[in-house]
Protein backbone atom coordinates (compact mmCIF):
# COMPACT_ATOMS: atom_id res chain seq x y z
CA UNK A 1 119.06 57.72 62.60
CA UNK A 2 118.41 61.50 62.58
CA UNK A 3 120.99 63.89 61.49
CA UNK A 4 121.47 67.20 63.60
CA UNK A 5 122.25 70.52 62.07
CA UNK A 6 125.45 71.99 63.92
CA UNK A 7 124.36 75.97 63.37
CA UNK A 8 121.29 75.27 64.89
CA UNK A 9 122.71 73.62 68.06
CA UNK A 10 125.25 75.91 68.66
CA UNK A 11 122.44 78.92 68.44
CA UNK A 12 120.62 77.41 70.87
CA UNK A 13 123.77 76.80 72.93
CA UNK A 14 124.54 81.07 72.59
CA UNK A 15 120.73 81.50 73.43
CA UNK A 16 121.23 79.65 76.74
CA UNK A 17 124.40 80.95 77.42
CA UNK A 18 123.13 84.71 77.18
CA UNK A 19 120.20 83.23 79.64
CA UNK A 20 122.52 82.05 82.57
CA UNK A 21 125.02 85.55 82.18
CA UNK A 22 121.83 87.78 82.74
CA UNK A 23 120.18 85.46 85.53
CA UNK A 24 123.98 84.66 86.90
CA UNK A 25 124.68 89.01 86.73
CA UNK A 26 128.15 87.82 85.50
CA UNK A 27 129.17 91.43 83.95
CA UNK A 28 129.13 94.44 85.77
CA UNK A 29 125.81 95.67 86.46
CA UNK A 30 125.99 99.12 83.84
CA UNK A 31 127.32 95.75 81.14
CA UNK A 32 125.11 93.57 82.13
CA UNK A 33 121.67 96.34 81.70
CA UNK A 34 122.82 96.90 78.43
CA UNK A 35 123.64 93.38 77.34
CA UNK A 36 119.82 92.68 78.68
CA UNK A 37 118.26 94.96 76.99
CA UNK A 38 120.13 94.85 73.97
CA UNK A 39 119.36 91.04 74.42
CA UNK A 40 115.74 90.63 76.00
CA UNK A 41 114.38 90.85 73.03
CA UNK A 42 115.13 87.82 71.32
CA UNK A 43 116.89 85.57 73.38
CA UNK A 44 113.99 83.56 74.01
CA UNK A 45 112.11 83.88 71.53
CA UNK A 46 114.29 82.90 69.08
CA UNK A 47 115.05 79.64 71.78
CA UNK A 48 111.99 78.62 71.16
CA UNK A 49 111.62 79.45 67.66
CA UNK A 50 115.06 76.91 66.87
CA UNK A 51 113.17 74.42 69.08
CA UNK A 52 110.23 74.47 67.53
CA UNK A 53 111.72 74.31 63.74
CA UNK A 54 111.54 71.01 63.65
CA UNK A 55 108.99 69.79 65.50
C-alpha cells in the first residue's frame, strides 16, 4: 500500500483551484487580471511538475 504525502496533495488541490477561479472569472475582472497574471506563470507548470514527481 502506497503512502501519499499531504503537502503535495493539497498543492495540487490550490493549483486546481486557482485554475477553475480564472476560467470560472469568479473575482472582479481588474482582481481577477491581476490574480492571472500574477498566477499564469506557474500554476500549471508547477501542476504538472507535483504530478510528475513521482512518476
Amino acid at each position: 500500500m502506497q503512502q501519499r504525502i499531504d503537502f503535495i496533495d493539497l498543492a495540487k488541490g490550490v493549483c486546481i483551484l486557482l485554475v477553475v477561479l480564472n476560467h470560472a472569472q469568479f473575482l472582479p475582472y481588474h482582481l481577477s487580471l491581476n490574480l492571472s497574471n500574477a498566477c499564469s506563470a506557474f500554476r500549471i507548470p508547477f501542476y504538472f511538475f507535483l504530478s510528475g514527481l513521482f512518476f
